[in-house]
C-alpha atoms as a PDB file:
ATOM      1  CA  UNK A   1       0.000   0.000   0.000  1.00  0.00           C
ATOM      2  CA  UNK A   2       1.388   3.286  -1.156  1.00  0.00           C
ATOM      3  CA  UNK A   3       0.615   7.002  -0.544  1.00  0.00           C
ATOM      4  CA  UNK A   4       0.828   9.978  -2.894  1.00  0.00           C
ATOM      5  CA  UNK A   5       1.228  13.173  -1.630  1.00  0.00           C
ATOM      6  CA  UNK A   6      -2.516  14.931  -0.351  1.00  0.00           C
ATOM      7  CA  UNK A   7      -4.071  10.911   0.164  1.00  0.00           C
ATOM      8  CA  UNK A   8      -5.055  10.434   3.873  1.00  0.00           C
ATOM      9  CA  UNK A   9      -3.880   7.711   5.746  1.00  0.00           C
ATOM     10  CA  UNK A  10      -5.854   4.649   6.688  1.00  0.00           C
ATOM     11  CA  UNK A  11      -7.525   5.227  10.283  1.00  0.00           C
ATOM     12  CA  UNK A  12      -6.237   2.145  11.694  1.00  0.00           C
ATOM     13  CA  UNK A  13      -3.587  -0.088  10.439  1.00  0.00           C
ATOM     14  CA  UNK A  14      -4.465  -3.484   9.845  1.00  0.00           C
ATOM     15  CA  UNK A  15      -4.766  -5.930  12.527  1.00  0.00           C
ATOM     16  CA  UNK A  16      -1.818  -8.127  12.098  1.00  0.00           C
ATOM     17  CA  UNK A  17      -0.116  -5.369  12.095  1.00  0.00           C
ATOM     18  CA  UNK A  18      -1.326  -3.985  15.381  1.00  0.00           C
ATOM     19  CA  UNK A  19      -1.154  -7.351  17.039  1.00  0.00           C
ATOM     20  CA  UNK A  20       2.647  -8.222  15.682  1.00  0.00           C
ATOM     21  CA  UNK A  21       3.625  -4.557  17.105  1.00  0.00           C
ATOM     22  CA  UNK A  22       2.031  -4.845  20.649  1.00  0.00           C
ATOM     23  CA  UNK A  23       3.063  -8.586  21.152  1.00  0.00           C
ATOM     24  CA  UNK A  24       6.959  -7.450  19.953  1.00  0.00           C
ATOM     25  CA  UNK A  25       6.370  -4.463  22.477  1.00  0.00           C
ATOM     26  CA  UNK A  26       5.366  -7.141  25.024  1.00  0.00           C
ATOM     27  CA  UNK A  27       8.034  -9.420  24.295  1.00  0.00           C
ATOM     28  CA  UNK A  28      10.677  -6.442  24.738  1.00  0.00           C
ATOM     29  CA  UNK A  29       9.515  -5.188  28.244  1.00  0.00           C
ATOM     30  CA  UNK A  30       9.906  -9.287  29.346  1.00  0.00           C
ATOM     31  CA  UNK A  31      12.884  -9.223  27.973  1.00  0.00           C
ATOM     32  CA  UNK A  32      13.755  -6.347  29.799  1.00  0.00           C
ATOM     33  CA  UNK A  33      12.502  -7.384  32.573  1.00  0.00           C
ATOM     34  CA  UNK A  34      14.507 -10.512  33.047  1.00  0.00           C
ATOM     35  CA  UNK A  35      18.140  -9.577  31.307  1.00  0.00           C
ATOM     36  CA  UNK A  36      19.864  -9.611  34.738  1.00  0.00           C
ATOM     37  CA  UNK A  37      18.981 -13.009  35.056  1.00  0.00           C
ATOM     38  CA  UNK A  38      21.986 -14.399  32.937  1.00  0.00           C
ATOM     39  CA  UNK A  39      24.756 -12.593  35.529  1.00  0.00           C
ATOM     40  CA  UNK A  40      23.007 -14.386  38.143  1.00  0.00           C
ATOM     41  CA  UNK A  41      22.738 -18.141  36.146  1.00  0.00           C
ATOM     42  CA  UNK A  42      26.759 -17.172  34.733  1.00  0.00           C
ATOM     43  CA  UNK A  43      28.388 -14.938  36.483  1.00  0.00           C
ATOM     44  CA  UNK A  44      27.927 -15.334  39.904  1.00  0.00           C
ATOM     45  CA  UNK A  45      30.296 -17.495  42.686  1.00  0.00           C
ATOM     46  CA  UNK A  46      26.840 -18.940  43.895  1.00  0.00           C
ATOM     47  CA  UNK A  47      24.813 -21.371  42.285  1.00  0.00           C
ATOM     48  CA  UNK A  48      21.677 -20.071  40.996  1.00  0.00           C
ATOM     49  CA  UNK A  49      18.123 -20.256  42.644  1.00  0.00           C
ATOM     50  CA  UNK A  50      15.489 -21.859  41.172  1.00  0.00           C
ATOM     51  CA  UNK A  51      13.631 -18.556  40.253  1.00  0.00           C
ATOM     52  CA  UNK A  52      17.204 -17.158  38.961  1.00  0.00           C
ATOM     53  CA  UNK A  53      16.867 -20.527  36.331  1.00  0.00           C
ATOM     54  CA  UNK A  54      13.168 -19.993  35.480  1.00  0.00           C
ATOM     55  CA  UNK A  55      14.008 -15.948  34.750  1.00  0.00           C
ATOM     56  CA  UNK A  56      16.776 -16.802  32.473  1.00  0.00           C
ATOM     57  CA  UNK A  57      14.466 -19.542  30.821  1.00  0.00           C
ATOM     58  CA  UNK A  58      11.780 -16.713  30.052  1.00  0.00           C
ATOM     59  CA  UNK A  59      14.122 -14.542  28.879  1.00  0.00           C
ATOM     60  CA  UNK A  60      16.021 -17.120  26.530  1.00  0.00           C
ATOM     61  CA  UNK A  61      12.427 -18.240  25.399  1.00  0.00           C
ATOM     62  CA  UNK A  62      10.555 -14.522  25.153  1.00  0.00           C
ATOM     63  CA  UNK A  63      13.927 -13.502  23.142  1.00  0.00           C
ATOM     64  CA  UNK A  64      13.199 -16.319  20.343  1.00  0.00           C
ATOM     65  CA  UNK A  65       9.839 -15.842  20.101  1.00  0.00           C
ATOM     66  CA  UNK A  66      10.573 -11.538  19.600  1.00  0.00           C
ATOM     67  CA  UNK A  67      13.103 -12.789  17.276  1.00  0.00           C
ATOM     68  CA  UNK A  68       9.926 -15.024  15.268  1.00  0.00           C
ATOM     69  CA  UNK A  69       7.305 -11.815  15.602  1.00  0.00           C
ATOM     70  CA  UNK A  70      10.008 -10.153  13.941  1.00  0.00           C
ATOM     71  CA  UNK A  71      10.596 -12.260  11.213  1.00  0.00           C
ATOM     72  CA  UNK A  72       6.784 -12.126  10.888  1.00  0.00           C
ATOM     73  CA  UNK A  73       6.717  -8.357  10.604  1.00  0.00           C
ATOM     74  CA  UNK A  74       9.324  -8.747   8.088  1.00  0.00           C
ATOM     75  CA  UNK A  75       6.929 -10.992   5.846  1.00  0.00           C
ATOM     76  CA  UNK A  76       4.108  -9.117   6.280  1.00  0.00           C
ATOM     77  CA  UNK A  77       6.088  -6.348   4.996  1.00  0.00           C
ATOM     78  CA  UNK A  78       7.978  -8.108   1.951  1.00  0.00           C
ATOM     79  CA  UNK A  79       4.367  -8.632   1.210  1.00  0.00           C
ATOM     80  CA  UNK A  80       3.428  -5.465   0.620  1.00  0.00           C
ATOM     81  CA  UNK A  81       1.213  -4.866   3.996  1.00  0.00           C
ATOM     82  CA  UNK A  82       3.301  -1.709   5.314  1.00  0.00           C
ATOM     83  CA  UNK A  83       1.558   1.171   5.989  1.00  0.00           C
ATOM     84  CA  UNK A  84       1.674   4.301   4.380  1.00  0.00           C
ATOM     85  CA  UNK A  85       4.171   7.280   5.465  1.00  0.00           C
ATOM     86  CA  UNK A  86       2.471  10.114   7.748  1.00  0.00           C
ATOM     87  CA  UNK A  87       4.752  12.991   6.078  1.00  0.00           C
ATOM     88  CA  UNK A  88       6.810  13.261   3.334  1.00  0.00           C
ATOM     89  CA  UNK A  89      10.455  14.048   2.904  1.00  0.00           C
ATOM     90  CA  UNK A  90      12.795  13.267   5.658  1.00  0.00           C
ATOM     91  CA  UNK A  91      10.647  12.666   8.522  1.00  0.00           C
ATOM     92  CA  UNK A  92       9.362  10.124   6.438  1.00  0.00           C
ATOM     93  CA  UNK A  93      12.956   8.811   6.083  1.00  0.00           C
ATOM     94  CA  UNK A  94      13.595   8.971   9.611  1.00  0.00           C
ATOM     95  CA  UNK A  95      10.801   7.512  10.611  1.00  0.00           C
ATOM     96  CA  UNK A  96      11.826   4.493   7.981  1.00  0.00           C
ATOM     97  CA  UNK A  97      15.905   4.594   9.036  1.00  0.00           C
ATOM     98  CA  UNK A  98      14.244   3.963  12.961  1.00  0.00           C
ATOM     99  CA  UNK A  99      11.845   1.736  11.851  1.00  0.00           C
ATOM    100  CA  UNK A 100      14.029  -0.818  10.036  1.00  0.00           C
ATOM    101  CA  UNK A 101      16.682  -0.265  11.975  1.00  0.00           C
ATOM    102  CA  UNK A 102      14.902  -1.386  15.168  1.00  0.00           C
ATOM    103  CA  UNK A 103      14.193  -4.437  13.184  1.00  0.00           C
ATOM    104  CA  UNK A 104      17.927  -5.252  12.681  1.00  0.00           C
ATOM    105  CA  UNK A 105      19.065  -4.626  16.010  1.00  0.00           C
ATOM    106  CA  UNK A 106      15.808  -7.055  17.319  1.00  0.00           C
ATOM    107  CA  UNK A 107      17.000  -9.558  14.781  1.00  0.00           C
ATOM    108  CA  UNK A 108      20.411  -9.244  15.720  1.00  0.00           C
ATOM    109  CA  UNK A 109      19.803  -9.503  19.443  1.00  0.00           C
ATOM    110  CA  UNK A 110      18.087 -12.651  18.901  1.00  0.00           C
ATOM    111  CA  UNK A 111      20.724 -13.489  16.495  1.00  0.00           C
ATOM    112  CA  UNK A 112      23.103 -12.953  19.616  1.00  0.00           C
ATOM    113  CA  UNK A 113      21.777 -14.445  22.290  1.00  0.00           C
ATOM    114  CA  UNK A 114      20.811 -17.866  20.561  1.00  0.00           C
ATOM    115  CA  UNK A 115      24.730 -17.717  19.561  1.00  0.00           C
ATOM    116  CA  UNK A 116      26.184 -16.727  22.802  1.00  0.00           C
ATOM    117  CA  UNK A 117      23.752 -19.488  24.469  1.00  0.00           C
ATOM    118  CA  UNK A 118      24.416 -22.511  22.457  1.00  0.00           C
ATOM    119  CA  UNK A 119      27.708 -21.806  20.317  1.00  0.00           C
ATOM    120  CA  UNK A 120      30.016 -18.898  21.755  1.00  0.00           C
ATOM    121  CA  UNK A 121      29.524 -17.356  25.097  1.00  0.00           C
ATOM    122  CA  UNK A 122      31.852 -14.120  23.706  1.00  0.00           C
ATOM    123  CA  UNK A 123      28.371 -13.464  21.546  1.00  0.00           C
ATOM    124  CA  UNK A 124      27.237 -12.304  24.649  1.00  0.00           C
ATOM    125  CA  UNK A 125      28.843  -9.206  24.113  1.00  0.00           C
ATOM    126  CA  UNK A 126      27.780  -8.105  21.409  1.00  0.00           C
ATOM    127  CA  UNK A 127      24.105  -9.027  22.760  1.00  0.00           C
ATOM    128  CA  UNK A 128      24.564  -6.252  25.255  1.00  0.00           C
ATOM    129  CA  UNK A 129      26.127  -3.845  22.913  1.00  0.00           C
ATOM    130  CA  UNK A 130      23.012  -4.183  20.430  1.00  0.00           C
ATOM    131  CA  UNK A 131      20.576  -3.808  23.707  1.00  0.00           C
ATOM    132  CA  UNK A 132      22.420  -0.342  23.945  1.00  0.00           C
ATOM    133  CA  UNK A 133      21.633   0.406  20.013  1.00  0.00           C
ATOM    134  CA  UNK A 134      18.026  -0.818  20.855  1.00  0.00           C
ATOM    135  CA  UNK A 135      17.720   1.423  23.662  1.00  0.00           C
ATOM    136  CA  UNK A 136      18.996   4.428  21.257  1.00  0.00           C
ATOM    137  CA  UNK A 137      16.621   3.280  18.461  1.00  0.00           C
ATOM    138  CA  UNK A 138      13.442   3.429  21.302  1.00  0.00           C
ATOM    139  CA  UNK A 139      14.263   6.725  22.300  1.00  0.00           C
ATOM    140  CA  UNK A 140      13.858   7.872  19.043  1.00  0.00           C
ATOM    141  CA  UNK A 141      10.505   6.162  18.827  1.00  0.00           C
ATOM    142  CA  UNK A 142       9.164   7.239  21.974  1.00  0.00           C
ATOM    143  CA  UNK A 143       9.977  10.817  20.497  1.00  0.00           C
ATOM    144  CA  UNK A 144       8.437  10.232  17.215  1.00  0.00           C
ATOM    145  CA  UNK A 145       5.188   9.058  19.129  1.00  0.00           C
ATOM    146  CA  UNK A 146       5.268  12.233  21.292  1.00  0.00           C
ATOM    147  CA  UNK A 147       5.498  14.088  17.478  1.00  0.00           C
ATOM    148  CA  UNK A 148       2.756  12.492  16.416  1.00  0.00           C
ATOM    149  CA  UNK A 149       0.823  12.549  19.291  1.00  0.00           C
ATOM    150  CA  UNK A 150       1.257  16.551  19.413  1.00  0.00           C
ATOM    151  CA  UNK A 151       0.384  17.085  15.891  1.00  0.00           C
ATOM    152  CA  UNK A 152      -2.671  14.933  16.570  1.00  0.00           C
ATOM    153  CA  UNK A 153      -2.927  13.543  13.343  1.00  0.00           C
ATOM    154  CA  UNK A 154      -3.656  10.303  13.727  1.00  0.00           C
ATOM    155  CA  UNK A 155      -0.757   7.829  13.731  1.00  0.00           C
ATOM    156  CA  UNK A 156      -1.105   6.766  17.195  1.00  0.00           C
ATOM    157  CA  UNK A 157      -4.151   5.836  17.613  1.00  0.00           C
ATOM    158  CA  UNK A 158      -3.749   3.842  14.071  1.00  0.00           C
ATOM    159  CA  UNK A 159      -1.710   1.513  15.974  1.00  0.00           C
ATOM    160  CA  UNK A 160      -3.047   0.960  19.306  1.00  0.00           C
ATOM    161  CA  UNK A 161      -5.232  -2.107  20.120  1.00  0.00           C
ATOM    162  CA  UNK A 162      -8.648  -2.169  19.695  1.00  0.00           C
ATOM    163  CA  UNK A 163     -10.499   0.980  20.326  1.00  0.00           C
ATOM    164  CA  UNK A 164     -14.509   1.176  20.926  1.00  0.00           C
ATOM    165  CA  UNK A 165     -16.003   3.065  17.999  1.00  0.00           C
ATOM    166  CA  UNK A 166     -13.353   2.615  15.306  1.00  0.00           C
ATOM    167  CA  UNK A 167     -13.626   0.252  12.760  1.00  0.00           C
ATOM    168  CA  UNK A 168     -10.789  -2.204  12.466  1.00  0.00           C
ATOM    169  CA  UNK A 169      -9.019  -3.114   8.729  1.00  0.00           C
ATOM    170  CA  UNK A 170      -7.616  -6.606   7.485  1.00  0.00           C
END
């Protein structure tokens, strides 16, 4: 789906689409939420508690399944589902530069930690160095919601779950 210049944007974006980016949302703040569980499991002189084991579990098993809700955002887009731009020019760039680059750093992080879990521990490194780049890239999306959410136009509430009133689109 493309957009010329002057064509208004869908009100809602379709619901894979919302569902994919709430459940990778979701799947991030467990993530989150867990990470300090491998310095606990690896790190530490003791041996691990039970709950330290079943942390690091979620997280090992919340990272592959962000890492398969991306890949699924990625088909969904090869297949022509993405939605169209809110402006033009180069905050439409932008806004596709942060947009696929969150993508790559998500696919490298699960990338990263499968590798540093079963094959190299060093990969570990590099996990935490692309959580960093993540971090950066969410920043940048947390400011171009507050954009959009100032200029009221729209974009937000395209993308948040179900809404009473509003009409969803396949």
């Amino acid at each position: 789906m493309t957009q010329t210049p002057g064509q208004p944007r869908p009100a809602r974006d379709p619901a894979r689409r919302i569902l994919l980016h709430w459940a990778a949302a979701g799947l991030l703040l467990l993530q989150w939420l867990t990470a300090d569980a491998y310095h606990r499991t690896h790190g530490s002189l003791l041996p691990p508690r039970s709950a330290d084991l079943l942390e690091y579990a979620v997280h090992r098993y919340a990272g592959l399944a962000l890492g398969a809700v991306v890949l699924l955002q990625l088909l969904a887009l090869s297949r022509g589902n993405a939605v169209p731009p809110a402006d033009t020019g180069w905050r439409s760039r932008l806004a596709k530069t942060v947009h696929w680059s969150l993508v790559a750093v998500l696919l490298g992080q699960a990338v990263t930690g499968v590798v540093a879990v079963y094959l190299a521990p060093q990969a570990a490194r590099a996990h935490t160095l692309l959580w960093g780049a993540l971090l950066f890239l969410l920043a940048l999306h947390a400011a171009g919601v507050l954009f959009h959410l100032l200029r009221r136009d729209g974009v937000v509430s395209g993308i948040l779950p179900l809404q009473p009133g509003r009409r969803r689109t396949r």
